[in-house]
C-alpha atoms as a PDB file:
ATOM      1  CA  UNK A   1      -9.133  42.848  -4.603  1.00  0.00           C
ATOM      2  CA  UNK A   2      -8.584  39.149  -3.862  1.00  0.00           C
ATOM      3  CA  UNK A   3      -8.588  36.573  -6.522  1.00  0.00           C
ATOM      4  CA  UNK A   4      -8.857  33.193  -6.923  1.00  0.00           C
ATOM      5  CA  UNK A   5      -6.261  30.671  -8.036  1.00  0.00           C
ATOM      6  CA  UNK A   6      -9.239  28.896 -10.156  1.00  0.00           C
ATOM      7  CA  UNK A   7     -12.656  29.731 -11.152  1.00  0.00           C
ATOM      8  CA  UNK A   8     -15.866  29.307  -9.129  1.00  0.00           C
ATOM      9  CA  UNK A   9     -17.369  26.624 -11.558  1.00  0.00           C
ATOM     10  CA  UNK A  10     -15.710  25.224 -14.317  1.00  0.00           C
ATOM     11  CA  UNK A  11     -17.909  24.693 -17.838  1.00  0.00           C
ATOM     12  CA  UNK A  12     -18.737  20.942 -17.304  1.00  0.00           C
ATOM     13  CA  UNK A  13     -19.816  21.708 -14.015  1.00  0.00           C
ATOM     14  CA  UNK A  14     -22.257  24.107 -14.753  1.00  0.00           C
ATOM     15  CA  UNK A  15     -23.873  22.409 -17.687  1.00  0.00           C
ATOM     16  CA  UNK A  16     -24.243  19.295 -15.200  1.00  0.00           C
ATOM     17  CA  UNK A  17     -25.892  21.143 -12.558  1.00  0.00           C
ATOM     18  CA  UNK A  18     -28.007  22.139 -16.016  1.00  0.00           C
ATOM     19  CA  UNK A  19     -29.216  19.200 -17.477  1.00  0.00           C
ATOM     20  CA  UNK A  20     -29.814  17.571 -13.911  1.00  0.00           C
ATOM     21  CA  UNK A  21     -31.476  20.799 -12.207  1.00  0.00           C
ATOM     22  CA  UNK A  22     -35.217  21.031 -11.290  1.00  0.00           C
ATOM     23  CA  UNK A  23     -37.381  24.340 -12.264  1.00  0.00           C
ATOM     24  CA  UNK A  24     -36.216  26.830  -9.128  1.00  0.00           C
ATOM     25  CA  UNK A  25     -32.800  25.382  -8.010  1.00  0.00           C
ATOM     26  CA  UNK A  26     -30.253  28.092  -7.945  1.00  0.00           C
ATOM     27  CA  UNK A  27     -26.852  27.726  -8.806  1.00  0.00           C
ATOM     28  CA  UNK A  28     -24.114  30.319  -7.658  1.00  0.00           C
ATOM     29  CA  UNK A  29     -21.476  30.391 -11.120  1.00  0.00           C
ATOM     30  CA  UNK A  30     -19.023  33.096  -9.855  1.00  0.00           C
ATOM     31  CA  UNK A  31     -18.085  35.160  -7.106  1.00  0.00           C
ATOM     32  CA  UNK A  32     -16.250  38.406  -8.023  1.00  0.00           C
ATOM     33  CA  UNK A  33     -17.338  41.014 -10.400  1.00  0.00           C
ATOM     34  CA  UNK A  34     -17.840  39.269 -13.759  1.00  0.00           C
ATOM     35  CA  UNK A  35     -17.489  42.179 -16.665  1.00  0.00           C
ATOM     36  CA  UNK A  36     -13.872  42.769 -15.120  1.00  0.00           C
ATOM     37  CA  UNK A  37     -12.877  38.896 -14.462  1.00  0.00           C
ATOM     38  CA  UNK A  38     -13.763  37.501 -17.650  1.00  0.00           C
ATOM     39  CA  UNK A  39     -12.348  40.640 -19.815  1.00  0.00           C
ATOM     40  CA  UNK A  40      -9.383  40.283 -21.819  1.00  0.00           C
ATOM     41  CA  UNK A  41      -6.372  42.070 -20.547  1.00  0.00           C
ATOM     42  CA  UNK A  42      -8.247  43.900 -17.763  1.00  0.00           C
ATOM     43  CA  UNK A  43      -8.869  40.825 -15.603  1.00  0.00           C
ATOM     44  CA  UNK A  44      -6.215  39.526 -12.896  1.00  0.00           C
ATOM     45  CA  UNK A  45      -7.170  35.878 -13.271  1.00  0.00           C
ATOM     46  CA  UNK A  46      -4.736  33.706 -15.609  1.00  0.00           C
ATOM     47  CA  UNK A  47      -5.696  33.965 -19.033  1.00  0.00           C
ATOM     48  CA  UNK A  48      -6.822  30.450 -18.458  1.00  0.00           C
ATOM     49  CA  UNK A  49      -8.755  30.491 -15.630  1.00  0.00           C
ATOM     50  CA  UNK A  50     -10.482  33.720 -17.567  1.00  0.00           C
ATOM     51  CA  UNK A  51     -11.184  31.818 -20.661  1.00  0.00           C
ATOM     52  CA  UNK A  52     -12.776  29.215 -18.539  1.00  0.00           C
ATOM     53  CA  UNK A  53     -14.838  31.453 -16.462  1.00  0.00           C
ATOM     54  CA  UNK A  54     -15.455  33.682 -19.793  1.00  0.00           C
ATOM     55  CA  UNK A  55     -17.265  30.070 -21.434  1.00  0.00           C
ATOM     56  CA  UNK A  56     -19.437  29.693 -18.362  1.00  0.00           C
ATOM     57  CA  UNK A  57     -20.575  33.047 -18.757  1.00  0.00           C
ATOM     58  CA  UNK A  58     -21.263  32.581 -22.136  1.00  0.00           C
ATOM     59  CA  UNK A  59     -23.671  29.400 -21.173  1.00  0.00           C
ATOM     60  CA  UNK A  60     -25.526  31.039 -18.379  1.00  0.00           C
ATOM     61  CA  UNK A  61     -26.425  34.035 -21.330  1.00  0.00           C
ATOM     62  CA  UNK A  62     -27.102  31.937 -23.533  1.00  0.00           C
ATOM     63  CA  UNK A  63     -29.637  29.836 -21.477  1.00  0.00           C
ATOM     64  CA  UNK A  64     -30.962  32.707 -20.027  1.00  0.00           C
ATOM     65  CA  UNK A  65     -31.612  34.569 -23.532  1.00  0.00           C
ATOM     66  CA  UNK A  66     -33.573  30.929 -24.382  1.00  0.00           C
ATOM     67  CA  UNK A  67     -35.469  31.550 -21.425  1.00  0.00           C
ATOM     68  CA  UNK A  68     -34.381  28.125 -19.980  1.00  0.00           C
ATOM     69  CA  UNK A  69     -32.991  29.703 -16.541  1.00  0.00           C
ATOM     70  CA  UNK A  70     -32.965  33.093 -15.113  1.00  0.00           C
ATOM     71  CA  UNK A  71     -30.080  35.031 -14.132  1.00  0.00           C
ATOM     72  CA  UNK A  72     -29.823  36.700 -10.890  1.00  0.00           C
ATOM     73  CA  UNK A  73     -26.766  38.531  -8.548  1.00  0.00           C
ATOM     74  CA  UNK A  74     -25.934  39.135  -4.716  1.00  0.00           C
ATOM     75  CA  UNK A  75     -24.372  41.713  -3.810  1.00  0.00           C
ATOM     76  CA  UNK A  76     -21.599  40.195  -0.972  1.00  0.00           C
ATOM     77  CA  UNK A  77     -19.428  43.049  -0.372  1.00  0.00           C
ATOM     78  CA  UNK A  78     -18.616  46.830  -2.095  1.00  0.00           C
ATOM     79  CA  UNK A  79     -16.367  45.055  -5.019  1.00  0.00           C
ATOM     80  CA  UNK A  80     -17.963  41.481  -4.670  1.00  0.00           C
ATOM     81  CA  UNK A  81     -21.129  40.014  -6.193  1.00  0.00           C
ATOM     82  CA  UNK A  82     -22.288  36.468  -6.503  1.00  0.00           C
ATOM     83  CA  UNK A  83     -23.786  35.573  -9.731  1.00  0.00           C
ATOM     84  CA  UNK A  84     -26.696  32.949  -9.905  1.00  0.00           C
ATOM     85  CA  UNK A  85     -28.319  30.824 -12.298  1.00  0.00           C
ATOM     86  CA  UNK A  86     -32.179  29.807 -11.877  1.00  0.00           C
ATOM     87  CA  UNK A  87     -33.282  26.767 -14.014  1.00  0.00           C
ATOM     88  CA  UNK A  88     -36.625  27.929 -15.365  1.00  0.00           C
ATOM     89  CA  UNK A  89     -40.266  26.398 -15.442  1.00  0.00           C
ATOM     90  CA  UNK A  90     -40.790  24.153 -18.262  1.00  0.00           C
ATOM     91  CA  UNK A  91     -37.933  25.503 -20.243  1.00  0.00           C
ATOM     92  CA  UNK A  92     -39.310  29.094 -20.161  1.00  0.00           C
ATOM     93  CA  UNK A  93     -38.728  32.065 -17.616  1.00  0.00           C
END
């Protein structure tokens, strides 16, 4: 498995592509398979560069559960997904 030196998308990042996003622009938050990367002791990223990628997880839930974007993955290769975030409508999925 290769990993990065940094994450995808650091926090700030993705909360600006947030608040300045129109309804159907996608934004691509990781690369990688996120349950292992952002879990304590099993991921191989730095425990910083997990904590970081674990609070832009966090957002993109979060959002998503307030129906403010929609959440969406690619598959790129056996042990490799990109994940997405769609800004929502109106504020509502």
């Amino acid at each position: 498995m290769i990993v990065a030196a940094v994450p995808l998308v650091r926090e700030a990042a993705f909360l600006a592509w947030f608040e300045g996003a129109t309804a159907g622009e996608r934004f691509a938050y990781h690369e990688g398979h996120l349950g292992f990367d952002r879990a304590f002791r099993i991921s191989q990223f730095p425990e910083p560069v997990r904590a970081e990628l674990n609070r832009v997880a966090v957002h993109a839930m979060a959002l998503a559960e307030q129906g403010r974007v929609v959440l969406a993955q690619r598959r790129i290769a056996e042990d490799r997904v990109a994940y997405f975030a769609i800004k929502a409508r109106g504020g509502r999925a």
